[in-house]
PDB file of N, CA and C in Angstrom:
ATOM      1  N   UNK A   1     -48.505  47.447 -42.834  1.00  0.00           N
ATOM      2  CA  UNK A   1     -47.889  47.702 -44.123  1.00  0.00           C
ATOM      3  C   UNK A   1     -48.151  49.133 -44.575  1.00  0.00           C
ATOM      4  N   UNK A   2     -49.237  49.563 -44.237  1.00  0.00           N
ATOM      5  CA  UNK A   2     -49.527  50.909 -44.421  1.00  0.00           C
ATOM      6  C   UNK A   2     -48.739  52.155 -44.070  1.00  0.00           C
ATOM      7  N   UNK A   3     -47.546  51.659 -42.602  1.00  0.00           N
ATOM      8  CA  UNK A   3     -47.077  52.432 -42.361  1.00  0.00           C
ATOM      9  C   UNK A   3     -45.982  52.375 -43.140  1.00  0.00           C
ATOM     10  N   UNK A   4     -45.328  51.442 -43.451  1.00  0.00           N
ATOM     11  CA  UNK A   4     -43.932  51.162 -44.312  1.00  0.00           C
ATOM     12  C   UNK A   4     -44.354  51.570 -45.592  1.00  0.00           C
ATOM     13  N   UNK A   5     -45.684  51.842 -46.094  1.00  0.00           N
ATOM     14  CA  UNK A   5     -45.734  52.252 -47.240  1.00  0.00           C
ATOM     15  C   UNK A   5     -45.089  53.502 -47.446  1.00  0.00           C
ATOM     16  N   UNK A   6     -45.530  54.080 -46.234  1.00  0.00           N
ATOM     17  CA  UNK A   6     -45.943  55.924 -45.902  1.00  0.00           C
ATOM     18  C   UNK A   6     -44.434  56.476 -45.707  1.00  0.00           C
ATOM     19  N   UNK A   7     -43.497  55.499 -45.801  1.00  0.00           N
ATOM     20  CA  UNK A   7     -42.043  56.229 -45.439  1.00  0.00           C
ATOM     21  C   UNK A   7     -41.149  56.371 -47.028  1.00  0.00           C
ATOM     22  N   UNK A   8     -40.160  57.164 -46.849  1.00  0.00           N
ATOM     23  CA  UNK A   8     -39.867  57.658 -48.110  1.00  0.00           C
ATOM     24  C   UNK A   8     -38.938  56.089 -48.848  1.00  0.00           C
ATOM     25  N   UNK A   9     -38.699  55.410 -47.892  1.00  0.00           N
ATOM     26  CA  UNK A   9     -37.660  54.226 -48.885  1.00  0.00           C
ATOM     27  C   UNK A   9     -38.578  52.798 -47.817  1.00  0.00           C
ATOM     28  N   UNK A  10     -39.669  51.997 -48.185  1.00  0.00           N
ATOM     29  CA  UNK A  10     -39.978  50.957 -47.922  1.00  0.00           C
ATOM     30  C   UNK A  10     -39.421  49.610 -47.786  1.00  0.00           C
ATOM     31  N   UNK A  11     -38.254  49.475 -48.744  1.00  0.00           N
ATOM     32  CA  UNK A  11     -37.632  48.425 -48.615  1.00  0.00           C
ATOM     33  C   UNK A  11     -36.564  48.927 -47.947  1.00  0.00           C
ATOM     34  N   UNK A  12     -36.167  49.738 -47.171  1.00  0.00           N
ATOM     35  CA  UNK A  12     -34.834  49.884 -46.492  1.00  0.00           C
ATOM     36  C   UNK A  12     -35.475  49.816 -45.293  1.00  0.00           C
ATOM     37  N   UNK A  13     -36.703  50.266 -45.309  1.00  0.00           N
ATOM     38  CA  UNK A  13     -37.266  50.458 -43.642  1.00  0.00           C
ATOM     39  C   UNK A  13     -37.586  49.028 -43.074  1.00  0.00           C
ATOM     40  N   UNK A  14     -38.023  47.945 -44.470  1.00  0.00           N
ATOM     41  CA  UNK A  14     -38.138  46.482 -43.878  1.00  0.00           C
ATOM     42  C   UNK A  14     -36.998  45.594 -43.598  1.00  0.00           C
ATOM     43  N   UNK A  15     -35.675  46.171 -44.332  1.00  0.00           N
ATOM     44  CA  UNK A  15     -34.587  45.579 -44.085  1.00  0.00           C
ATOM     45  C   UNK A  15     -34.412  45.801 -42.738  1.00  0.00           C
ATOM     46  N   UNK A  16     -33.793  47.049 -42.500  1.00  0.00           N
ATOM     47  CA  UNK A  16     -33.906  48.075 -41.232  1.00  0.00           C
ATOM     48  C   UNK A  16     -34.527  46.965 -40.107  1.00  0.00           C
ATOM     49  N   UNK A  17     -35.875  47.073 -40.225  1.00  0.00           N
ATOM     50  CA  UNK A  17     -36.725  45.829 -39.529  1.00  0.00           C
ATOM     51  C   UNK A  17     -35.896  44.778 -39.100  1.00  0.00           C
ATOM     52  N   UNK A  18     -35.811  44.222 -40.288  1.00  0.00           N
ATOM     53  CA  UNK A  18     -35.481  42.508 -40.022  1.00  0.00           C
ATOM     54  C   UNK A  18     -33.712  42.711 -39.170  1.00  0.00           C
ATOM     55  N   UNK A  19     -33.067  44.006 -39.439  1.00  0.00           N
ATOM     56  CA  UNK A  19     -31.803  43.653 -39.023  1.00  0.00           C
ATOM     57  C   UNK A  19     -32.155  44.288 -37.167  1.00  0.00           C
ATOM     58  N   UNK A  20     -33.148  44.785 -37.002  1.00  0.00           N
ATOM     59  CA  UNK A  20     -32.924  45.021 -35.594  1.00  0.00           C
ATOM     60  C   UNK A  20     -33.507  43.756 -34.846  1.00  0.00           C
ATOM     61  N   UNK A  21     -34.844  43.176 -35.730  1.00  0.00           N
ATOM     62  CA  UNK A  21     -35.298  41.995 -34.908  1.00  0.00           C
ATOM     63  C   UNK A  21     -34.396  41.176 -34.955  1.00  0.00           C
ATOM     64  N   UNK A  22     -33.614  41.071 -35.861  1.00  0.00           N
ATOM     65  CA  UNK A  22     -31.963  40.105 -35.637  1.00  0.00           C
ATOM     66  C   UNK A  22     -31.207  39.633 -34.172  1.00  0.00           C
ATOM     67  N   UNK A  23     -31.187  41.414 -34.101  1.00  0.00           N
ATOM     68  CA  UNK A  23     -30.346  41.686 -33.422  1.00  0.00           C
ATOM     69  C   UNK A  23     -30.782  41.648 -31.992  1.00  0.00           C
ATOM     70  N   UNK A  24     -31.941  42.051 -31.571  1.00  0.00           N
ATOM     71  CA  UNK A  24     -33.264  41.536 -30.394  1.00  0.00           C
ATOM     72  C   UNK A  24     -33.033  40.512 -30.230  1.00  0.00           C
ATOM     73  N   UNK A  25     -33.408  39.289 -30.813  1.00  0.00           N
ATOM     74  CA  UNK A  25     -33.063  37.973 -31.158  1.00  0.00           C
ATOM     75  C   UNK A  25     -32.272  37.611 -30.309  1.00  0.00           C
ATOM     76  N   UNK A  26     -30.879  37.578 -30.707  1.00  0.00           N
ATOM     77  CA  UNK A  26     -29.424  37.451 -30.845  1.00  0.00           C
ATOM     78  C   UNK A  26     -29.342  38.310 -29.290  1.00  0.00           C
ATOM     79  N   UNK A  27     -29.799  39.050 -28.858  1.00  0.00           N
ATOM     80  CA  UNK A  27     -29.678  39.703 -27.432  1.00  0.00           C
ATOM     81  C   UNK A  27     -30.029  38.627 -26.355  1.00  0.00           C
ATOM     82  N   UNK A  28     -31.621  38.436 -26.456  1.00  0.00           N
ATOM     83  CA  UNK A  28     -32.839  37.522 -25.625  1.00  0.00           C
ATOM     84  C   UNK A  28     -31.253  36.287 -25.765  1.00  0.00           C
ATOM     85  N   UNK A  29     -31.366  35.680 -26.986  1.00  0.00           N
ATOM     86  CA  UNK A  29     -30.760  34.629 -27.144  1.00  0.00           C
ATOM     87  C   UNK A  29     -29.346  34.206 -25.737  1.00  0.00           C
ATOM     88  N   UNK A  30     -28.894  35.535 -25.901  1.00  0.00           N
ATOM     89  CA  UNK A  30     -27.429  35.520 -25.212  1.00  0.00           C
ATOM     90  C   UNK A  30     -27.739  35.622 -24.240  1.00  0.00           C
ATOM     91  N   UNK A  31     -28.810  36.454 -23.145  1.00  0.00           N
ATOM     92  CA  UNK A  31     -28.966  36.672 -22.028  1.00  0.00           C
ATOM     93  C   UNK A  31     -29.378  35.320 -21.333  1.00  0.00           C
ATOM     94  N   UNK A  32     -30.130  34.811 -22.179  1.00  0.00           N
ATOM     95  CA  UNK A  32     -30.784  33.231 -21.539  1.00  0.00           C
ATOM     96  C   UNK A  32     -29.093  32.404 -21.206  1.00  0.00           C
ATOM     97  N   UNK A  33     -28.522  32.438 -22.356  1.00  0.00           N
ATOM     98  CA  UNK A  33     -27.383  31.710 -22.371  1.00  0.00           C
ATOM     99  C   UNK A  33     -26.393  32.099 -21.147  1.00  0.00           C
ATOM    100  N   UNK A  34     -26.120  33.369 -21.032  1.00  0.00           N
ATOM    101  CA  UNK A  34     -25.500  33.974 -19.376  1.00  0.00           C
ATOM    102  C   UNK A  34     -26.192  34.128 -18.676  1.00  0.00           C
ATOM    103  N   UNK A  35     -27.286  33.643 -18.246  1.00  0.00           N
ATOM    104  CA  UNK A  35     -27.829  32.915 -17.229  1.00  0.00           C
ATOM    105  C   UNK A  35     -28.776  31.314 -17.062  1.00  0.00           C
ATOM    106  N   UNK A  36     -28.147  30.686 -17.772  1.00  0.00           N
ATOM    107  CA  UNK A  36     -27.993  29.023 -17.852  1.00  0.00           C
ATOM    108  C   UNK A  36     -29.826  29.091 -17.820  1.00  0.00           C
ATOM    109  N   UNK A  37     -30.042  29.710 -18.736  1.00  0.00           N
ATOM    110  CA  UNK A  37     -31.959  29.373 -19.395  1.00  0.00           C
ATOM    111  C   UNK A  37     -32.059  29.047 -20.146  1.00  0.00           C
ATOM    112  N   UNK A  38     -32.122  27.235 -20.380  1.00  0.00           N
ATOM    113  CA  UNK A  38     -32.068  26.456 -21.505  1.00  0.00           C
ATOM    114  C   UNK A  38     -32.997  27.584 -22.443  1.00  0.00           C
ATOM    115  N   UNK A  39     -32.347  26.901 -24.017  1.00  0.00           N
ATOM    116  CA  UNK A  39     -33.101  28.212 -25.220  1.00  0.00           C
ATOM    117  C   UNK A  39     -33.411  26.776 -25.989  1.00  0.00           C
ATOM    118  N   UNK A  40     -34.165  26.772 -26.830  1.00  0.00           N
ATOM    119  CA  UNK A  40     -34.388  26.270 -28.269  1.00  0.00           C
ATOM    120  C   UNK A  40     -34.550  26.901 -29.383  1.00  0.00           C
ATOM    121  N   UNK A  41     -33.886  26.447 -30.543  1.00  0.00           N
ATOM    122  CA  UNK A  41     -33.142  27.278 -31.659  1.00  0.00           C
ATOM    123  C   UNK A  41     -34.325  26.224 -33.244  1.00  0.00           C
ATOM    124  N   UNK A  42     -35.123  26.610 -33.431  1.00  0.00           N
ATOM    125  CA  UNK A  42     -35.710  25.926 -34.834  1.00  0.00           C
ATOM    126  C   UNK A  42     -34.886  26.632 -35.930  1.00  0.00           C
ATOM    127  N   UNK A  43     -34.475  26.200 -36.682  1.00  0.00           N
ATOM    128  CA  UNK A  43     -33.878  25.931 -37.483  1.00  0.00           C
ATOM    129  C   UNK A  43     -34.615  25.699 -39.396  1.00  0.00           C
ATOM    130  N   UNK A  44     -34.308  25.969 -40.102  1.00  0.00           N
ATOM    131  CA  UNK A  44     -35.200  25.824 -41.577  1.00  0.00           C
ATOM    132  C   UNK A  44     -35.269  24.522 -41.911  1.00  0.00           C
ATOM    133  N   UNK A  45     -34.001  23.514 -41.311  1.00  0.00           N
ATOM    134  CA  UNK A  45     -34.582  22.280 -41.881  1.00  0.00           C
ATOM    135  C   UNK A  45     -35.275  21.225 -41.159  1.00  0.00           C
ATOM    136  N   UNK A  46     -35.523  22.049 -39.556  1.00  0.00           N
ATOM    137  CA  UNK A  46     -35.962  20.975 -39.128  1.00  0.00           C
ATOM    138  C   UNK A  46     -37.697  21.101 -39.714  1.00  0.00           C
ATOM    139  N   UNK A  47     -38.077  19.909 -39.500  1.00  0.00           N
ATOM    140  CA  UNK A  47     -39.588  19.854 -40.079  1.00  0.00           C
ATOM    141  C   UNK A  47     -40.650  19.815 -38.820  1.00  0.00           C
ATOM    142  N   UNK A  48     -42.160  20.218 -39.317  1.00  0.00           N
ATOM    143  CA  UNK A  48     -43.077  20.592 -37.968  1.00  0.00           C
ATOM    144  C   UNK A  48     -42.805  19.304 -36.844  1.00  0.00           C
ATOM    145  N   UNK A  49     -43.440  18.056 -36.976  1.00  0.00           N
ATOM    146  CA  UNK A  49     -42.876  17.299 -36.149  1.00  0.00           C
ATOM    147  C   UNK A  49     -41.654  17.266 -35.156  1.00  0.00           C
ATOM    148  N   UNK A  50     -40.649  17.188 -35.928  1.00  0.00           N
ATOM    149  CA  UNK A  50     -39.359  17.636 -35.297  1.00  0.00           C
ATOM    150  C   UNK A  50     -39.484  18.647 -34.106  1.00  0.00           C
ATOM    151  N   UNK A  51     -40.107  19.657 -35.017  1.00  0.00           N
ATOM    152  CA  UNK A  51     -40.157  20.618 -33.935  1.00  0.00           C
ATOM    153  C   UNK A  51     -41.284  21.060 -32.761  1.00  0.00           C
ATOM    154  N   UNK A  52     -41.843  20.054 -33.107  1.00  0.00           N
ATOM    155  CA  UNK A  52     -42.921  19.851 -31.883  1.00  0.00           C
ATOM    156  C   UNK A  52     -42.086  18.831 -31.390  1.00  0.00           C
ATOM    157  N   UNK A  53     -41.694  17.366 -31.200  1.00  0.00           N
ATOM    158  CA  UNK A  53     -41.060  17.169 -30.319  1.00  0.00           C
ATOM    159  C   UNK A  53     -39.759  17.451 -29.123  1.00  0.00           C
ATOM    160  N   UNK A  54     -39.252  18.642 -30.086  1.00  0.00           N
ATOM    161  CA  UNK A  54     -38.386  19.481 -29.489  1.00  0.00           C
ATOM    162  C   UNK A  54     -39.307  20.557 -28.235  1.00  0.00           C
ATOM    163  N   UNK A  55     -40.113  20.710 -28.749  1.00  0.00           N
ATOM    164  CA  UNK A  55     -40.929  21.663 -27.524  1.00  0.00           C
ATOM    165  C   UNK A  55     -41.702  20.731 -26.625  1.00  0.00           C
ATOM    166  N   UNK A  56     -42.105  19.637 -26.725  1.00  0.00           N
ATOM    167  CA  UNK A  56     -42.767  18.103 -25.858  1.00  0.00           C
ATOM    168  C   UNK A  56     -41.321  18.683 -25.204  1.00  0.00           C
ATOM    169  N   UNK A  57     -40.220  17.706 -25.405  1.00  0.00           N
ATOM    170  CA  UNK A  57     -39.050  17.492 -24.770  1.00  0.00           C
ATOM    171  C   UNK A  57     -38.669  18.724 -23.597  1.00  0.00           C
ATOM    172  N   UNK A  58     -38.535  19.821 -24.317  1.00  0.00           N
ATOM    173  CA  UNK A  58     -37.842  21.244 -23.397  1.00  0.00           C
ATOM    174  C   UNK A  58     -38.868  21.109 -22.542  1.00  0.00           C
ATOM    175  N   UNK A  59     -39.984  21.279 -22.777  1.00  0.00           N
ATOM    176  CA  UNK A  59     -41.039  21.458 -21.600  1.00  0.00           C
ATOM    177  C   UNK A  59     -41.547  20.051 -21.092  1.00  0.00           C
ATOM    178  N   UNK A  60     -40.707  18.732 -20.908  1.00  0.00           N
ATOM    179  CA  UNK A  60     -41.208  17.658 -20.745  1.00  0.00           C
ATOM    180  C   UNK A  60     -42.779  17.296 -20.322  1.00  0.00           C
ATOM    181  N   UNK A  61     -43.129  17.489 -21.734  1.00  0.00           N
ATOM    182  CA  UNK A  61     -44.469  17.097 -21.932  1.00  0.00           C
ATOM    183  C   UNK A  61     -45.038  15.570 -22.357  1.00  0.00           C
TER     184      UNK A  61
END
């Protein structure tokens, strides 16, 4: 945080942030997908459970 302090506009540099990790994301995401590497996608409504059995399952645990 110290460094985002130190720049002249802080909240543009965290937006900035969040829209490239987006976009990273959204890259990894697609590459798995064009080359048939099952992905799992959590989601806001799924709940912790949920989403631990979703990771049991992918990794048949």
């Amino acid at each position: 945080m110290d460094v985002i302090n130190l720049t002249s506009d802080p909240a543009e540099t965290i937006k900035h942030g969040n829209k490239t990790m987006v976009k990273f994301s959204n890259e990894i995401r697609n590459a798995c997908v064009n080359n048939n590497i099952k992905t799992l996608e959590r989601t806001p409504d799924l709940g912790i459970e949920e989403q631990f059995r979703l990771v049991r399952e992918h990794f048949a645990i």
